[in-house]
C-alpha atoms as a PDB file:
ATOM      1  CA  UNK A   1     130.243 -68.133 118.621  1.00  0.00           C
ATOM      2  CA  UNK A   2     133.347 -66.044 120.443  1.00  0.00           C
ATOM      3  CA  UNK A   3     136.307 -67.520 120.746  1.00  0.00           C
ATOM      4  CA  UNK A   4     138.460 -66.859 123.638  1.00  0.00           C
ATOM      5  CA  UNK A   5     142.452 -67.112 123.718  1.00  0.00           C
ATOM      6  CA  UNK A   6     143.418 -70.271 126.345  1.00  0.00           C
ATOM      7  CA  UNK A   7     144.836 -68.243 129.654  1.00  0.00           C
ATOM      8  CA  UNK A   8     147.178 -70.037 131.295  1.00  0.00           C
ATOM      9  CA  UNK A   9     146.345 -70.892 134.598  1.00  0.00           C
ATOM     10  CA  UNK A  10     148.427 -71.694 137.996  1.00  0.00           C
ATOM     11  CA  UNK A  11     147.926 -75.164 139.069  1.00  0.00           C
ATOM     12  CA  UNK A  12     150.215 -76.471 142.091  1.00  0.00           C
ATOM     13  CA  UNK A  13     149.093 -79.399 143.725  1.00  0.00           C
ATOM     14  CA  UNK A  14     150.897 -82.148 146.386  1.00  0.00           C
ATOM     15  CA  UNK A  15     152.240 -85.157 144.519  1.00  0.00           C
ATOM     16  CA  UNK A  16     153.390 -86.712 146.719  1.00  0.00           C
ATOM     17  CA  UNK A  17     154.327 -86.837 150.862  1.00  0.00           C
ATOM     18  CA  UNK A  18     155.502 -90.014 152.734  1.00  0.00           C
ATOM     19  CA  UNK A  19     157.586 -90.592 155.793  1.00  0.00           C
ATOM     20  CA  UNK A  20     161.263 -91.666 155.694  1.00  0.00           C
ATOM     21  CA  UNK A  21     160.698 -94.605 158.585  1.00  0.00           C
ATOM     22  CA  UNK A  22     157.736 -96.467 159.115  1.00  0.00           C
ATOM     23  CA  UNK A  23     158.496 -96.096 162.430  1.00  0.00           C
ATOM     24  CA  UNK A  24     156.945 -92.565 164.343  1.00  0.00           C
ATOM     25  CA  UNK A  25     158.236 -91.876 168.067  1.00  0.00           C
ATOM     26  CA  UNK A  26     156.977 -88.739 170.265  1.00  0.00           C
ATOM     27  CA  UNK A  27     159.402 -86.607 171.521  1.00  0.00           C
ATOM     28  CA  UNK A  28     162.122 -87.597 168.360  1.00  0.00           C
ATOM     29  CA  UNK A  29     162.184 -85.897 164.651  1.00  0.00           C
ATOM     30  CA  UNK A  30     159.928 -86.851 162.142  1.00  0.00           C
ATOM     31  CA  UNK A  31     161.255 -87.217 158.490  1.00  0.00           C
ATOM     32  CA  UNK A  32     159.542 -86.754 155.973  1.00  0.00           C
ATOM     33  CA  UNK A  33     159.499 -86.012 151.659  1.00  0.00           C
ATOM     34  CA  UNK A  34     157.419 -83.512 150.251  1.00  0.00           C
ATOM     35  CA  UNK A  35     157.066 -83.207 146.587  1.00  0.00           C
ATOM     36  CA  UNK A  36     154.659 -80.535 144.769  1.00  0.00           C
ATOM     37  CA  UNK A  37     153.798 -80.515 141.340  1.00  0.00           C
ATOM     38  CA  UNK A  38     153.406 -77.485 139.055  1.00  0.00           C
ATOM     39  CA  UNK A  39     151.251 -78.309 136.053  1.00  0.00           C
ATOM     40  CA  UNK A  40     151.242 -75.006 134.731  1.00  0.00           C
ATOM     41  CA  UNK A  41     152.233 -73.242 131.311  1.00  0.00           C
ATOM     42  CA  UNK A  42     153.468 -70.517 133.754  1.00  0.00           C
ATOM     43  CA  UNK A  43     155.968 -70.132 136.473  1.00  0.00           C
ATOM     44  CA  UNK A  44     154.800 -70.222 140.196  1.00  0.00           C
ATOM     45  CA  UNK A  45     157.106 -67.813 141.925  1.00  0.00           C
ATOM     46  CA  UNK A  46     157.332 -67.327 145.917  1.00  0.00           C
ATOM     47  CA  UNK A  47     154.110 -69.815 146.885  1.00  0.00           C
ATOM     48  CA  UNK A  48     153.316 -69.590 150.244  1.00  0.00           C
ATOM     49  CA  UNK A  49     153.505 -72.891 151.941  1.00  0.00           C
ATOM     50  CA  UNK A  50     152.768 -73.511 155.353  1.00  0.00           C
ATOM     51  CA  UNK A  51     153.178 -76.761 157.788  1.00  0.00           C
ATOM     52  CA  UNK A  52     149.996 -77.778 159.385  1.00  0.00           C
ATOM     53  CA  UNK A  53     149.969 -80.206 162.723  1.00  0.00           C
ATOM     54  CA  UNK A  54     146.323 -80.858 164.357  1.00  0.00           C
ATOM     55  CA  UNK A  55     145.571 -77.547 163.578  1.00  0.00           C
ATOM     56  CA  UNK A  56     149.087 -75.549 164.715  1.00  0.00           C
ATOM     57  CA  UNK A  57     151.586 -73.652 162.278  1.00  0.00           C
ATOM     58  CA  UNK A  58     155.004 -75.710 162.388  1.00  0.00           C
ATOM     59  CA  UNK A  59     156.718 -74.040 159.796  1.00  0.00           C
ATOM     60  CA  UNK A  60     156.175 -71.915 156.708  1.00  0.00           C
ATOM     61  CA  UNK A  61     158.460 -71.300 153.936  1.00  0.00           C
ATOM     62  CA  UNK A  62     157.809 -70.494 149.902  1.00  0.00           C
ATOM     63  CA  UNK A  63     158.676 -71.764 146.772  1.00  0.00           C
ATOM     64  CA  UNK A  64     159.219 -71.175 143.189  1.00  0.00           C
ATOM     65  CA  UNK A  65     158.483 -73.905 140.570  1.00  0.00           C
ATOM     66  CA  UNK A  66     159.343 -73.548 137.193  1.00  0.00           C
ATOM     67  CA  UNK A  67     156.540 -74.493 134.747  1.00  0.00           C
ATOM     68  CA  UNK A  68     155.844 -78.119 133.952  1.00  0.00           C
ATOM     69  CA  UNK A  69     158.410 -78.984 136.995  1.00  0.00           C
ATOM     70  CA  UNK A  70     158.303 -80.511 140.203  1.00  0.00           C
ATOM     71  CA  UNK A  71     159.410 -79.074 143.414  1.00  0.00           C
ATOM     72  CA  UNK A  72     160.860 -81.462 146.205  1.00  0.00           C
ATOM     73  CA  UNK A  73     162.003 -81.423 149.622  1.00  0.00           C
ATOM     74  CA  UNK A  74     163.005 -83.339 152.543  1.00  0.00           C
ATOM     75  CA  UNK A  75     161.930 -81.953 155.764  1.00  0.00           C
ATOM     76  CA  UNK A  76     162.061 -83.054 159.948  1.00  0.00           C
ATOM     77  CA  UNK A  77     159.841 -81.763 162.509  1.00  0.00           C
ATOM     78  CA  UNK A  78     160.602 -82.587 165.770  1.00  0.00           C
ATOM     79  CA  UNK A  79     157.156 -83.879 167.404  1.00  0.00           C
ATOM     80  CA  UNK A  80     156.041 -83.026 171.274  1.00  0.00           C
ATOM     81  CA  UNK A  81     156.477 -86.115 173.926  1.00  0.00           C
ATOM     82  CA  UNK A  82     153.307 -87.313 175.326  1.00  0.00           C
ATOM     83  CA  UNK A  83     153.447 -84.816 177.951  1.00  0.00           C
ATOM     84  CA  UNK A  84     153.854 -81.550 175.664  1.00  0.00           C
ATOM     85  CA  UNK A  85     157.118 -81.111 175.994  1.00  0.00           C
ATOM     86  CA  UNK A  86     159.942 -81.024 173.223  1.00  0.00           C
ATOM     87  CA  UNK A  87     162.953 -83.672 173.802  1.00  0.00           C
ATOM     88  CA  UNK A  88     166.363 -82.061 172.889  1.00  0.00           C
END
């Protein structure tokens, strides 16, 4: 039998992600909280993270979570009107 020393390993996952009104209207911003978990020993320094909608990039950003911590964030996208276009 070998043992092997424990290597920490990087585990980030989404706890969390709900809206901040029930209520979701084209063409007006969308609220929303995001919270990530990092269930690590180590540190998770500039994550990539990247804001999927039906399959288009609406934002990207990264993140650093200590250890054992929680990252969280409240965020808006402005969604299309019915016809495409953006409402200012």
């Amino acid at each position: 039998m070998v043992v092997l020393p424990l290597q920490p390993t990087a585990n980030l996952y989404v706890d969390s992600c709900w809206l901040s009104s029930p209520i979701v209207q084209l063409g007006q911003a969308l609220e929303f909280t995001l919270s990530i978990q990092n269930s690590s020993e180590k540190d998770a320094e500039n994550v990539p993270v990247r804001l999927m909608l039906n399959g288009t990039q609406k934002a990207v950003t990264s993140l650093t979570i200590p250890a054992g911590q929680k990252w969280k964030r409240h965020l808006a996208l402005r969604l299309p009107s019915q016809d495409g276009r953006k409402q200012q």
